[in-house]
N, C-alpha and C. Protein backbone atom coordinates (compact mmCIF):
# COMPACT_ATOMS: atom_id res chain seq x y z
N UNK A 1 -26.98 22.08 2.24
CA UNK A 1 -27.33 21.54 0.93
C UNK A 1 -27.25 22.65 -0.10
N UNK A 2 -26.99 22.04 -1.13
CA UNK A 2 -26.65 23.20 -2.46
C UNK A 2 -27.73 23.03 -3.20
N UNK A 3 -28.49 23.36 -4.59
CA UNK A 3 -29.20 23.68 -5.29
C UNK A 3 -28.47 23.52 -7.04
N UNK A 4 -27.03 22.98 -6.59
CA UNK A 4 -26.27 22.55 -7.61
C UNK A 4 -26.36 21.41 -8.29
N UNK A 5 -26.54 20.95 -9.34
CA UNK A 5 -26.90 19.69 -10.11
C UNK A 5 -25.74 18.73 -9.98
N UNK A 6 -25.88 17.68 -9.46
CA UNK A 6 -24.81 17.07 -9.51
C UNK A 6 -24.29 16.32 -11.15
N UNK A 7 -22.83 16.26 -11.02
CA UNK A 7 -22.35 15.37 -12.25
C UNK A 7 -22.66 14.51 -12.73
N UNK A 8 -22.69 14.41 -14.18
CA UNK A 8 -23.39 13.39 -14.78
C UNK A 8 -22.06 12.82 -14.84
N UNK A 9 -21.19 13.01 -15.37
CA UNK A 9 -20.34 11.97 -15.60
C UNK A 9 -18.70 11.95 -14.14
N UNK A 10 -18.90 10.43 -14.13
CA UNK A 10 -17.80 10.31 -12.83
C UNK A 10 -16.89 9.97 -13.43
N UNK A 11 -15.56 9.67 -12.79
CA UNK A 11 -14.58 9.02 -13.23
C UNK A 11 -14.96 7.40 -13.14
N UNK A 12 -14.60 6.57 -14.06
CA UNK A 12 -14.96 5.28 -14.32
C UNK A 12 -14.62 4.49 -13.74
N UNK A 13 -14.75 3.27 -13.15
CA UNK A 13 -14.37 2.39 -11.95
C UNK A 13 -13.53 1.73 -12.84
N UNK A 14 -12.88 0.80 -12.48
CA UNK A 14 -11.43 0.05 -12.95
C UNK A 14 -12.52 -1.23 -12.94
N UNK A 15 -11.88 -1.88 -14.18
CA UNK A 15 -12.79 -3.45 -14.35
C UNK A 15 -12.84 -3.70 -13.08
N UNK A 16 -13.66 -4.95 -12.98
CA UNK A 16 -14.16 -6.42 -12.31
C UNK A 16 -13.17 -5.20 -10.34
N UNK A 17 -13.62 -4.09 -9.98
CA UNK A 17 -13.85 -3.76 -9.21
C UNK A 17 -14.74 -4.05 -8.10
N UNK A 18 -13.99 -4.78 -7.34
CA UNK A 18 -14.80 -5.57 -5.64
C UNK A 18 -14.06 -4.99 -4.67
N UNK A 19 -13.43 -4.09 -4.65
CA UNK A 19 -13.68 -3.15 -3.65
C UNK A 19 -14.46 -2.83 -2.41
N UNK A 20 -14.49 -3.25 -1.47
CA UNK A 20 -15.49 -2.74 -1.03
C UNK A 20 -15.22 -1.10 -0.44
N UNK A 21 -16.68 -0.58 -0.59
CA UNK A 21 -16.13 1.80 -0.32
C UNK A 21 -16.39 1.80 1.17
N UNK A 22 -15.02 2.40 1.42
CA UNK A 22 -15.13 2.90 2.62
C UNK A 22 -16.19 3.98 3.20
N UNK A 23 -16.53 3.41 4.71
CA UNK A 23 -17.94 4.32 4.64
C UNK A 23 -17.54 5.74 5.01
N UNK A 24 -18.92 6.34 4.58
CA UNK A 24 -18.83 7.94 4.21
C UNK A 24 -18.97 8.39 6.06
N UNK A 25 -19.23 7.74 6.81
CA UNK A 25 -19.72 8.00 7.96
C UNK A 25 -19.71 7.24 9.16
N UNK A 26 -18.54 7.31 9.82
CA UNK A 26 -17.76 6.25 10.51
C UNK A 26 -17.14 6.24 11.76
N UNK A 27 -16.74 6.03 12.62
CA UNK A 27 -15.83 6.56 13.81
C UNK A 27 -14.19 6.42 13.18
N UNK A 28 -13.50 7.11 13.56
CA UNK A 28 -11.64 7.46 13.47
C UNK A 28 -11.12 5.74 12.82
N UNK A 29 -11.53 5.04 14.12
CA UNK A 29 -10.80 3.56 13.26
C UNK A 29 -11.42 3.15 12.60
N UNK A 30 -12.68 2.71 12.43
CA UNK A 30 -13.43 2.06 11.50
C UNK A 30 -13.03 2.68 10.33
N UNK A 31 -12.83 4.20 9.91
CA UNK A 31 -12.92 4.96 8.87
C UNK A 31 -11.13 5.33 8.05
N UNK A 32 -10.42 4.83 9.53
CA UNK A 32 -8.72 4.48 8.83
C UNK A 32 -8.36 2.77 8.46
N UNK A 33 -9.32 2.36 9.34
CA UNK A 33 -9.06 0.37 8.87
C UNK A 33 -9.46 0.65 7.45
N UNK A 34 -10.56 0.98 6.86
CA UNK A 34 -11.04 1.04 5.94
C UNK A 34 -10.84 1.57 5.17
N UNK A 35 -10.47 2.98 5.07
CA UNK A 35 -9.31 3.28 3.99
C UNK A 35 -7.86 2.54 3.61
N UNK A 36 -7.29 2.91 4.62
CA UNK A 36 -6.13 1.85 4.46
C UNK A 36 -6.59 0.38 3.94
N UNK A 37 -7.22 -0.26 4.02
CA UNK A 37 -7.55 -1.30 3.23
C UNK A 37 -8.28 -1.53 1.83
N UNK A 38 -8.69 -0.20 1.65
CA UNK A 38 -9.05 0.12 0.28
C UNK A 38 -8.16 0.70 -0.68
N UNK A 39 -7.52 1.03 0.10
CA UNK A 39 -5.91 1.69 -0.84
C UNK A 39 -5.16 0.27 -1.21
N UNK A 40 -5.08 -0.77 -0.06
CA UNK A 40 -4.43 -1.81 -0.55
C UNK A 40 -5.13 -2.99 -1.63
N UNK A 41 -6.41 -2.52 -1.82
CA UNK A 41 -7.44 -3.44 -2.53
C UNK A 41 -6.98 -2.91 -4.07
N UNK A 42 -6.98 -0.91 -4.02
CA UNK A 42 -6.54 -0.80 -5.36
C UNK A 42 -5.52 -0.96 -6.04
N UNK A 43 -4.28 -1.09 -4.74
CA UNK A 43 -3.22 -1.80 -5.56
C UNK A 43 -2.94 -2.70 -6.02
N UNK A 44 -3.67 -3.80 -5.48
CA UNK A 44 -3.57 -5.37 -6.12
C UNK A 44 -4.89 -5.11 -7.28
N UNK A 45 -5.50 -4.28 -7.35
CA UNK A 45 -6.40 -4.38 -8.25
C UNK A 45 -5.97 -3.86 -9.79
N UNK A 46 -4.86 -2.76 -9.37
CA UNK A 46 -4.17 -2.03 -10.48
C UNK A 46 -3.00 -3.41 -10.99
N UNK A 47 -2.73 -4.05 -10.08
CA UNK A 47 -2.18 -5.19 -10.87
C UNK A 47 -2.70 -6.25 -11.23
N UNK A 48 -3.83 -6.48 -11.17
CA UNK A 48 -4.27 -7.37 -11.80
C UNK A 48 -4.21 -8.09 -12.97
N UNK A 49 -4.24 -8.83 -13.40
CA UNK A 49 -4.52 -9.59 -15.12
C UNK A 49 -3.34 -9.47 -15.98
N UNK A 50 -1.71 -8.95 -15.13
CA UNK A 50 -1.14 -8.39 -15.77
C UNK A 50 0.29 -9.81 -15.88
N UNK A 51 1.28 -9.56 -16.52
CA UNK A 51 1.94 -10.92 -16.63
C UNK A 51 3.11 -10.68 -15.96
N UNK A 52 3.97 -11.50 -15.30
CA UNK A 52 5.23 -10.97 -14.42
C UNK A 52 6.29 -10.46 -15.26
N UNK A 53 6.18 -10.49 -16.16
CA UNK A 53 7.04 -9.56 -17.23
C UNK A 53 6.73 -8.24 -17.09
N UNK A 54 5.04 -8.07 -17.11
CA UNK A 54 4.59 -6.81 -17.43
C UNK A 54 4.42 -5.96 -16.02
N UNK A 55 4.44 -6.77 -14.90
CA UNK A 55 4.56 -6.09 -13.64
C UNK A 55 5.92 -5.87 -12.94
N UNK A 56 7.14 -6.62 -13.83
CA UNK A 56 8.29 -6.31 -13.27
C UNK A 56 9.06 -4.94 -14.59
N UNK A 57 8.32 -4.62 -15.28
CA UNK A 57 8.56 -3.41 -16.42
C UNK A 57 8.42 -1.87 -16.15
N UNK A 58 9.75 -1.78 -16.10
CA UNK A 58 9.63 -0.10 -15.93
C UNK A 58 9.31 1.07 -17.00
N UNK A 59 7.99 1.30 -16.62
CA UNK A 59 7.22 1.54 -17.74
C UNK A 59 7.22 2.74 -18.01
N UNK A 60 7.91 3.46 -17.17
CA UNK A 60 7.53 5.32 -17.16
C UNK A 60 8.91 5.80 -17.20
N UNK A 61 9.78 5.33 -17.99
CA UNK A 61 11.61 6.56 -17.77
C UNK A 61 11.43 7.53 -17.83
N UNK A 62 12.38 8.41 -17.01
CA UNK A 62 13.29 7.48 -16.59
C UNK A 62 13.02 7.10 -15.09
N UNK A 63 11.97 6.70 -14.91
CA UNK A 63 11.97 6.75 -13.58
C UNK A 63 12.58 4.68 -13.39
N UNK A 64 12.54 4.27 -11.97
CA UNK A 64 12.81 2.49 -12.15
C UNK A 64 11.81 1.87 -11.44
N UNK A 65 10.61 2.99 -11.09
CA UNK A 65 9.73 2.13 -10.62
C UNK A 65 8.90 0.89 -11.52
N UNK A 66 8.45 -0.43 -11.25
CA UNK A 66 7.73 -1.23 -11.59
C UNK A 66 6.89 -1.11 -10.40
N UNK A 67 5.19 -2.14 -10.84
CA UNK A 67 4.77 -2.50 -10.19
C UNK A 67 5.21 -4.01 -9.11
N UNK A 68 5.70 -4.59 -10.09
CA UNK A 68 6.71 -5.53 -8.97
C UNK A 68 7.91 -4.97 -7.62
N UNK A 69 8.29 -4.39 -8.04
CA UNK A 69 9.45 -3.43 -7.35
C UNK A 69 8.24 -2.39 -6.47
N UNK A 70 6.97 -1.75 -6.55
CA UNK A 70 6.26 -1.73 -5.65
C UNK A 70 5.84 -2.49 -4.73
N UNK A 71 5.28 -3.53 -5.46
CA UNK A 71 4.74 -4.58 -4.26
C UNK A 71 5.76 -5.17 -3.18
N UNK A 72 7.22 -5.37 -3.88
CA UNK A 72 8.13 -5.44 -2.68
C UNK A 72 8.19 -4.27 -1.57
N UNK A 73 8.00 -3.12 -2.27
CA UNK A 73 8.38 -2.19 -1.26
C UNK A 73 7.07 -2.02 -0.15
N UNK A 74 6.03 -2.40 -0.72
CA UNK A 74 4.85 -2.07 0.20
C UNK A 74 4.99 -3.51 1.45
N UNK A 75 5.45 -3.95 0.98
CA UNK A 75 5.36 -5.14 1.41
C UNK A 75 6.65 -4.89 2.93
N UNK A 76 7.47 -4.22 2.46
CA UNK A 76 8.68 -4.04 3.45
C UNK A 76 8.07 -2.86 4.26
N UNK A 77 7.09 -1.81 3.65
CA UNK A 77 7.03 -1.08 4.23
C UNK A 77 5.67 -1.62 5.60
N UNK A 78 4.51 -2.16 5.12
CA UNK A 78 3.71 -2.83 6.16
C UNK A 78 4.53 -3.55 7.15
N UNK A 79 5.71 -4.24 7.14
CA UNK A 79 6.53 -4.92 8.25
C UNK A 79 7.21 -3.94 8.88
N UNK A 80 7.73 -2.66 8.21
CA UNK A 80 8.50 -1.80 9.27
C UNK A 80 7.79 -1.28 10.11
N UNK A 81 6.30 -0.38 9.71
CA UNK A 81 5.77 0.87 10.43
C UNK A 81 4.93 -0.59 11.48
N UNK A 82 3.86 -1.42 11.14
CA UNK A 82 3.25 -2.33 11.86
C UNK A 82 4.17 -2.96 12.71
N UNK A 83 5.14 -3.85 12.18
CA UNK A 83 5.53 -5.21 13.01
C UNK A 83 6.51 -4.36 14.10
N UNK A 84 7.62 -3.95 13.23
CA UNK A 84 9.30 -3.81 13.64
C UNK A 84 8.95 -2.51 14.57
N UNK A 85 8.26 -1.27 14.29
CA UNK A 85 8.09 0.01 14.95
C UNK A 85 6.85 0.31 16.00
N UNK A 86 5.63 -0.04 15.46
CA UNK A 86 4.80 -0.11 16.42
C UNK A 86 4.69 -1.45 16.91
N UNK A 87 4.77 -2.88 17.12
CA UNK A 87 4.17 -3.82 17.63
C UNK A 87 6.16 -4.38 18.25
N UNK A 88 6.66 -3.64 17.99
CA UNK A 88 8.59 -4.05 18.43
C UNK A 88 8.67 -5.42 18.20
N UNK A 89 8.00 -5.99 17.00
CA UNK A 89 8.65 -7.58 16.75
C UNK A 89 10.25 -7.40 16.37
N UNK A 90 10.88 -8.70 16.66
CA UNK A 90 12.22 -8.71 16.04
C UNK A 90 12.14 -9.51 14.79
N UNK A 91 12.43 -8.81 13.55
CA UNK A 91 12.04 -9.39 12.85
C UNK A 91 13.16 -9.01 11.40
N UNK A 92 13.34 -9.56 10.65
CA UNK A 92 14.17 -9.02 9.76
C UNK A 92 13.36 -8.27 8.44
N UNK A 93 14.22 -6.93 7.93
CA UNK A 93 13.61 -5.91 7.12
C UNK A 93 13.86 -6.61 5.72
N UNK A 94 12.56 -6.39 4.81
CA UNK A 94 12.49 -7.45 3.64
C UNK A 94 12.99 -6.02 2.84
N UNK A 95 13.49 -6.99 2.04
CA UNK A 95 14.24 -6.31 0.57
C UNK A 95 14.80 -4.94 0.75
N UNK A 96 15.64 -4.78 2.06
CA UNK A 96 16.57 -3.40 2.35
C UNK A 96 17.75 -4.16 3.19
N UNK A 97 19.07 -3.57 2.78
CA UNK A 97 19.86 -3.65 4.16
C UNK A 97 20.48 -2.23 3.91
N UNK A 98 21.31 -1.77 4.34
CA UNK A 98 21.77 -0.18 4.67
C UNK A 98 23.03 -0.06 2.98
N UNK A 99 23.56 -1.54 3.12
CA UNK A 99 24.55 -1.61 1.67
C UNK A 99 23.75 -1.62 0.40
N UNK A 100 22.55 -1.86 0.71
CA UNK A 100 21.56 -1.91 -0.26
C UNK A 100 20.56 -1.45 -0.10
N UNK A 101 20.08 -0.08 0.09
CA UNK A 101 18.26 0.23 0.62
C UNK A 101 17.87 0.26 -0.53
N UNK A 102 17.77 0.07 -1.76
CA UNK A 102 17.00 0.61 -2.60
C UNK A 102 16.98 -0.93 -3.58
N UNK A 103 16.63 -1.98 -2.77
CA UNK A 103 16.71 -3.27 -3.25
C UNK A 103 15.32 -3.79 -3.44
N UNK A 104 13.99 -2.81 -2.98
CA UNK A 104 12.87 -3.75 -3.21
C UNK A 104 12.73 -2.70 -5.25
N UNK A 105 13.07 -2.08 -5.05
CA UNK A 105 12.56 -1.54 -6.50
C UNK A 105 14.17 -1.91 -7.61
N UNK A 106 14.93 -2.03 -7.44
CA UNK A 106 16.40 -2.28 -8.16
C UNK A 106 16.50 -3.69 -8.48
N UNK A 107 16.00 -4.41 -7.56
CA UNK A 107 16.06 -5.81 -7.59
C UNK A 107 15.39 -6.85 -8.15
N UNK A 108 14.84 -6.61 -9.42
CA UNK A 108 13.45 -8.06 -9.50
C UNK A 108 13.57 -9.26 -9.52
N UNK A 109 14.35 -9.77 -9.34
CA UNK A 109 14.50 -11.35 -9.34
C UNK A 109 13.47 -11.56 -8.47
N UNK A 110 13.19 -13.14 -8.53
CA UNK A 110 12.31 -13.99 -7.61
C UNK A 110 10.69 -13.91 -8.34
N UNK A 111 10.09 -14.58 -7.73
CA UNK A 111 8.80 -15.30 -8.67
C UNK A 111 7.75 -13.31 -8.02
N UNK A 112 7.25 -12.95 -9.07
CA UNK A 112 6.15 -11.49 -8.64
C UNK A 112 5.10 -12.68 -7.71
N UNK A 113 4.41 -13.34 -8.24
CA UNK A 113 3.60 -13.96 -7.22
C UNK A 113 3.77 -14.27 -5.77
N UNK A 114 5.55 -15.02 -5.42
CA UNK A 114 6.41 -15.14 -4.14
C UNK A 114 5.90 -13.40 -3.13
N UNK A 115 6.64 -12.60 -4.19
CA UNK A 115 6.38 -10.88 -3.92
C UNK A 115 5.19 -10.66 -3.82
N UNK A 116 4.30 -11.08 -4.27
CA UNK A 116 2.85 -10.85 -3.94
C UNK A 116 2.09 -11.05 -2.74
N UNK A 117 2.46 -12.48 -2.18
CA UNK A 117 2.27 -13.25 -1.22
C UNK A 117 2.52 -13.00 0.12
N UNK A 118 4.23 -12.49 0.06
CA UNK A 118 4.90 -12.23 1.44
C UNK A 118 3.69 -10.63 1.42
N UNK A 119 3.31 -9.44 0.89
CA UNK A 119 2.95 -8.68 0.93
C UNK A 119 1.68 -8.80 1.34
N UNK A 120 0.93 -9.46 0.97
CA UNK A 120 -0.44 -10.06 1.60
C UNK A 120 -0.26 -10.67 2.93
N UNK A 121 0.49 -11.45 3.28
CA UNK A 121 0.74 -11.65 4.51
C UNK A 121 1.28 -10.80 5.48
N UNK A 122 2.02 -9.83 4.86
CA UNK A 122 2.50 -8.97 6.29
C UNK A 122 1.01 -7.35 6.16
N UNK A 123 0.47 -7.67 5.26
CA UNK A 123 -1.17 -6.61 5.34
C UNK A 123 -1.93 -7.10 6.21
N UNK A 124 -1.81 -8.68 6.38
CA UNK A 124 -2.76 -9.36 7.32
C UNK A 124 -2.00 -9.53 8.36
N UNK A 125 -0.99 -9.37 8.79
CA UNK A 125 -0.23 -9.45 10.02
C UNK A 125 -0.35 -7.73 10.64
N UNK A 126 -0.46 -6.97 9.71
CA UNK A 126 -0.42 -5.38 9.99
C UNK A 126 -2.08 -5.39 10.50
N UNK A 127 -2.75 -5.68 10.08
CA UNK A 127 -4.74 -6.04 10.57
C UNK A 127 -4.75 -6.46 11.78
N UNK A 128 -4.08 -7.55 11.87
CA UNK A 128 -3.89 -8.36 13.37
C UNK A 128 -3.52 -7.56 14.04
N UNK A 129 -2.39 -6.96 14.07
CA UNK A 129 -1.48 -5.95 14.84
C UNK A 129 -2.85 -4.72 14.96
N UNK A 130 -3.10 -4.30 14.25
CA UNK A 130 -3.99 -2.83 14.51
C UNK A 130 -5.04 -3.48 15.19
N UNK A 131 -5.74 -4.37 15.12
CA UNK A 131 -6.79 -5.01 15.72
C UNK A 131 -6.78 -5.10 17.02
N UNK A 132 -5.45 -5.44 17.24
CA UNK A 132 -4.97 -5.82 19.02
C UNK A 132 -5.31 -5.12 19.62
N UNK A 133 -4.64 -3.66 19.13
CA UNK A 133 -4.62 -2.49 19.99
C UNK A 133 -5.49 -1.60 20.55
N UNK A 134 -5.79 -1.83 21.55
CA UNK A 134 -6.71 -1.11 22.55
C UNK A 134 -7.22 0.25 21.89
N UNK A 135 -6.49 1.15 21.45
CA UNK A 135 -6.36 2.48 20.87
C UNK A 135 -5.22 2.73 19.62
N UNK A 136 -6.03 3.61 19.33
CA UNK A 136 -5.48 4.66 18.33
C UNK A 136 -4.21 5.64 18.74
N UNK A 137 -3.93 5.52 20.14
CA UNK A 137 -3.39 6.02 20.47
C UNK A 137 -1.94 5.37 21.09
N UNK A 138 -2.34 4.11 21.12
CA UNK A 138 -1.31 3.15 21.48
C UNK A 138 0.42 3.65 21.00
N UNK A 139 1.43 3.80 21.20
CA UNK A 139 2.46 3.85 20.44
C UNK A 139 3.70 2.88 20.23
N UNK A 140 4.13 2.77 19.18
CA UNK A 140 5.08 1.89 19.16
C UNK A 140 6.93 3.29 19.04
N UNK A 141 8.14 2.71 18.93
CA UNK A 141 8.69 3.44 18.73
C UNK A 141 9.72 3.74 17.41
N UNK A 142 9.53 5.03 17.11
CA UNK A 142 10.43 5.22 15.64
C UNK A 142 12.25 4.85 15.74
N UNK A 143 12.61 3.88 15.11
CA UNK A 143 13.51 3.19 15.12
C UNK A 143 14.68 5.08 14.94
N UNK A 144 14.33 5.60 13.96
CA UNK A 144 15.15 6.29 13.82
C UNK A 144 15.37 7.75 14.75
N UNK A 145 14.86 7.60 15.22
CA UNK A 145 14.67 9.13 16.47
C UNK A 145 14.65 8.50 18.04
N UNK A 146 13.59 7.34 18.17
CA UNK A 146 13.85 6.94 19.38
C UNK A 146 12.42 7.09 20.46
N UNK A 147 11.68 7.96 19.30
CA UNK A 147 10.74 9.14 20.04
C UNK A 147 9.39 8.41 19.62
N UNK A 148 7.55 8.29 20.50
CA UNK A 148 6.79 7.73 20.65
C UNK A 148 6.21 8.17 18.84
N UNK A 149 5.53 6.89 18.31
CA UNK A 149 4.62 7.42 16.97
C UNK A 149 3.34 6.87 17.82
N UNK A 150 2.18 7.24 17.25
CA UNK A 150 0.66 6.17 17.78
C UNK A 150 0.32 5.83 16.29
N UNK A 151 -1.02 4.58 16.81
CA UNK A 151 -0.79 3.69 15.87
C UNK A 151 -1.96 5.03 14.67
N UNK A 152 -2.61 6.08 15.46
CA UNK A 152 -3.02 6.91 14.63
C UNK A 152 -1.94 7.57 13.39
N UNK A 153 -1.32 7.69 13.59
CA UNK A 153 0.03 8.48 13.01
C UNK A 153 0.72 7.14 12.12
N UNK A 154 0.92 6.24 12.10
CA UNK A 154 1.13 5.10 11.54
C UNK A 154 -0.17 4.83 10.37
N UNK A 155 -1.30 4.93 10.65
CA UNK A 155 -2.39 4.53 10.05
C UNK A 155 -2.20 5.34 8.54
N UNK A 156 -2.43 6.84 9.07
CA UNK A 156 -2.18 7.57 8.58
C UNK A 156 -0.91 7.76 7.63
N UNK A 157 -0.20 7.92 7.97
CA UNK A 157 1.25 7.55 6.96
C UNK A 157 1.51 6.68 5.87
N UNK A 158 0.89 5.32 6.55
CA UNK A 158 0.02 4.16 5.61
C UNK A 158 -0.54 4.66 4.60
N UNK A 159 -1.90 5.69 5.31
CA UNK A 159 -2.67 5.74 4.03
C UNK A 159 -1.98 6.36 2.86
N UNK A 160 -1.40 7.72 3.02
CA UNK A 160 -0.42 8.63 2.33
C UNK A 160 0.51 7.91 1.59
N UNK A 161 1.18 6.74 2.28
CA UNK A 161 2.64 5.90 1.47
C UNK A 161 1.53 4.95 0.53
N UNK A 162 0.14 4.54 0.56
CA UNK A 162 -0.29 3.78 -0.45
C UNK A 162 -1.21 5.01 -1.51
N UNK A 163 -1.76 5.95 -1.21
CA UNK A 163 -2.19 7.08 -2.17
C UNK A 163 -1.01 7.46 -2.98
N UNK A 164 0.10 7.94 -2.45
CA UNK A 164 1.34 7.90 -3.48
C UNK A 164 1.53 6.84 -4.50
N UNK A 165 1.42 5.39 -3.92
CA UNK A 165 2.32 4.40 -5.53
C UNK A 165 0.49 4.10 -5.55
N UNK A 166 -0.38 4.09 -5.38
CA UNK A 166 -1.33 4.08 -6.17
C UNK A 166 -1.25 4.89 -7.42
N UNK A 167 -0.91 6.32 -7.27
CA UNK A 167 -0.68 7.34 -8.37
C UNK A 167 0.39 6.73 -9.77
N UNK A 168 1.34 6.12 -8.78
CA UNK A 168 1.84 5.46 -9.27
C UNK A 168 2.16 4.44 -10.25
N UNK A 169 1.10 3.50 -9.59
CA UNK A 169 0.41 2.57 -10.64
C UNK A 169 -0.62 2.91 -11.18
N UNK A 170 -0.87 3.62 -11.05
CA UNK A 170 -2.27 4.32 -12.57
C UNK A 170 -1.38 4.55 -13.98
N UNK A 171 0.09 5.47 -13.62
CA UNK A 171 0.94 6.02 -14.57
C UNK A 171 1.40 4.72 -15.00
N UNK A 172 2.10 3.55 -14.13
CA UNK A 172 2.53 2.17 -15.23
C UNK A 172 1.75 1.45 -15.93
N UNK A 173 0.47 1.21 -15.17
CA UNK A 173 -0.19 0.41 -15.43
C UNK A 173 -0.90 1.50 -17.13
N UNK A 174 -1.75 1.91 -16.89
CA UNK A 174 -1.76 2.81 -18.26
C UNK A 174 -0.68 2.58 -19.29
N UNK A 175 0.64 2.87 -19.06
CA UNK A 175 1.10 2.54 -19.75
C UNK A 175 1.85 1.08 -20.26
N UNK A 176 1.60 0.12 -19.68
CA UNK A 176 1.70 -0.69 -20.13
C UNK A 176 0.59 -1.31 -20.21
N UNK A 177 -0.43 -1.55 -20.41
CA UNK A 177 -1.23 -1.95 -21.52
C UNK A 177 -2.93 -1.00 -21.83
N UNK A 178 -2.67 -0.07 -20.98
CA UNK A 178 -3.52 1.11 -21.71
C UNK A 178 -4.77 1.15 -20.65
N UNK A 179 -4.79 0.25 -19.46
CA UNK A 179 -5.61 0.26 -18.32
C UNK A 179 -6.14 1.58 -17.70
N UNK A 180 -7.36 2.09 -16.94
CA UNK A 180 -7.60 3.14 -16.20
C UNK A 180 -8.74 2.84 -15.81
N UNK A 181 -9.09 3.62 -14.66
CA UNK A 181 -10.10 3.95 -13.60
C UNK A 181 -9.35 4.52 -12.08
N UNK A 182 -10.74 4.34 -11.83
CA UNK A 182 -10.71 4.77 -10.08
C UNK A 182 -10.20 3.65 -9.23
């Protein structure tokens, strides 16, 4: 314990925040289910209230990210590392083929809500899948090497690939209509 005063002022929570906080004090899975699902709470939370115009708008040049063109990609990315790599479903890869990989962010056509939806469903198919598994240690295999990942190392990667376009969407979302918090 320190003798240091703690901060009066925090960084400010993001409106109508229901979140629930991951606990401070947890075992390995309880404490990666729970992050990882709080990372995905703030991304639908950073899009919130916003209009499919304003979530398919690339708001930061020159870069081409949108938040629409995120949610596809998160959405492809929960089906690769969960379904296709660790759980070996056969299943087809959303919004990539090899003539086109860069189709969930290049591409916006189709309804953001449609994009919203399939992404919520393969988060809850990725839950199911982690749920199954006996361990943390379970492995599925990396399509591109050949070689064992565990579903620890997956979890993890998760968390990192949603802390990134979280950052992400703080920078669009801000700028398109002047939004912030935690």
């Amino acid at each position: 314990m320190t003798d240091a005063a703690a901060p009066k002022h925090y960084a400010l929570r993001w409106n109508n925040d229901t979140r629930p906080t991951p606990p401070a004090v947890g075992g390995e899975r309880e404490t990666l289910d729970a992050v990882l699902d709080w990372h995905r709470a703030t991304f639908e939370l950073k899009c919130a209230g916003l209009t499919a115009e304003q979530l398919s708008e690339r708001a930061v040049p020159p870069s081409g990210l949108s938040l629409h063109g995120m949610v596809r990609h998160l959405a492809g990315v929960e089906r690769w590392w969960f379904r296709i790599q660790f759980a070996g479903e056969d299943v087809p890869m959303l919004y990539y083929s090899d003539d086109d990989p860069d189709q969930d962010f290049d591409s916006l056509e189709g309804d953001v809500e449609e994009a919203f939806a399939v992404w919520r469903t393969e988060c809850e198919r990725s839950r199911q899948i982690t749920a199954a598994a006996a361990s943390l240690d379970e492995t599925g295999i990396r399509k591109r090497t050949g070689e064992p990942i565990s579903l620890r190392g997956i979890m993890v990667d998760m968390i990192a690939e949603y802390a990134r376009h979280n950052g992400h969407a703080d920078l669009l979302r801000e700028c398109i209509d002047g939004s912030t918090g935690m």
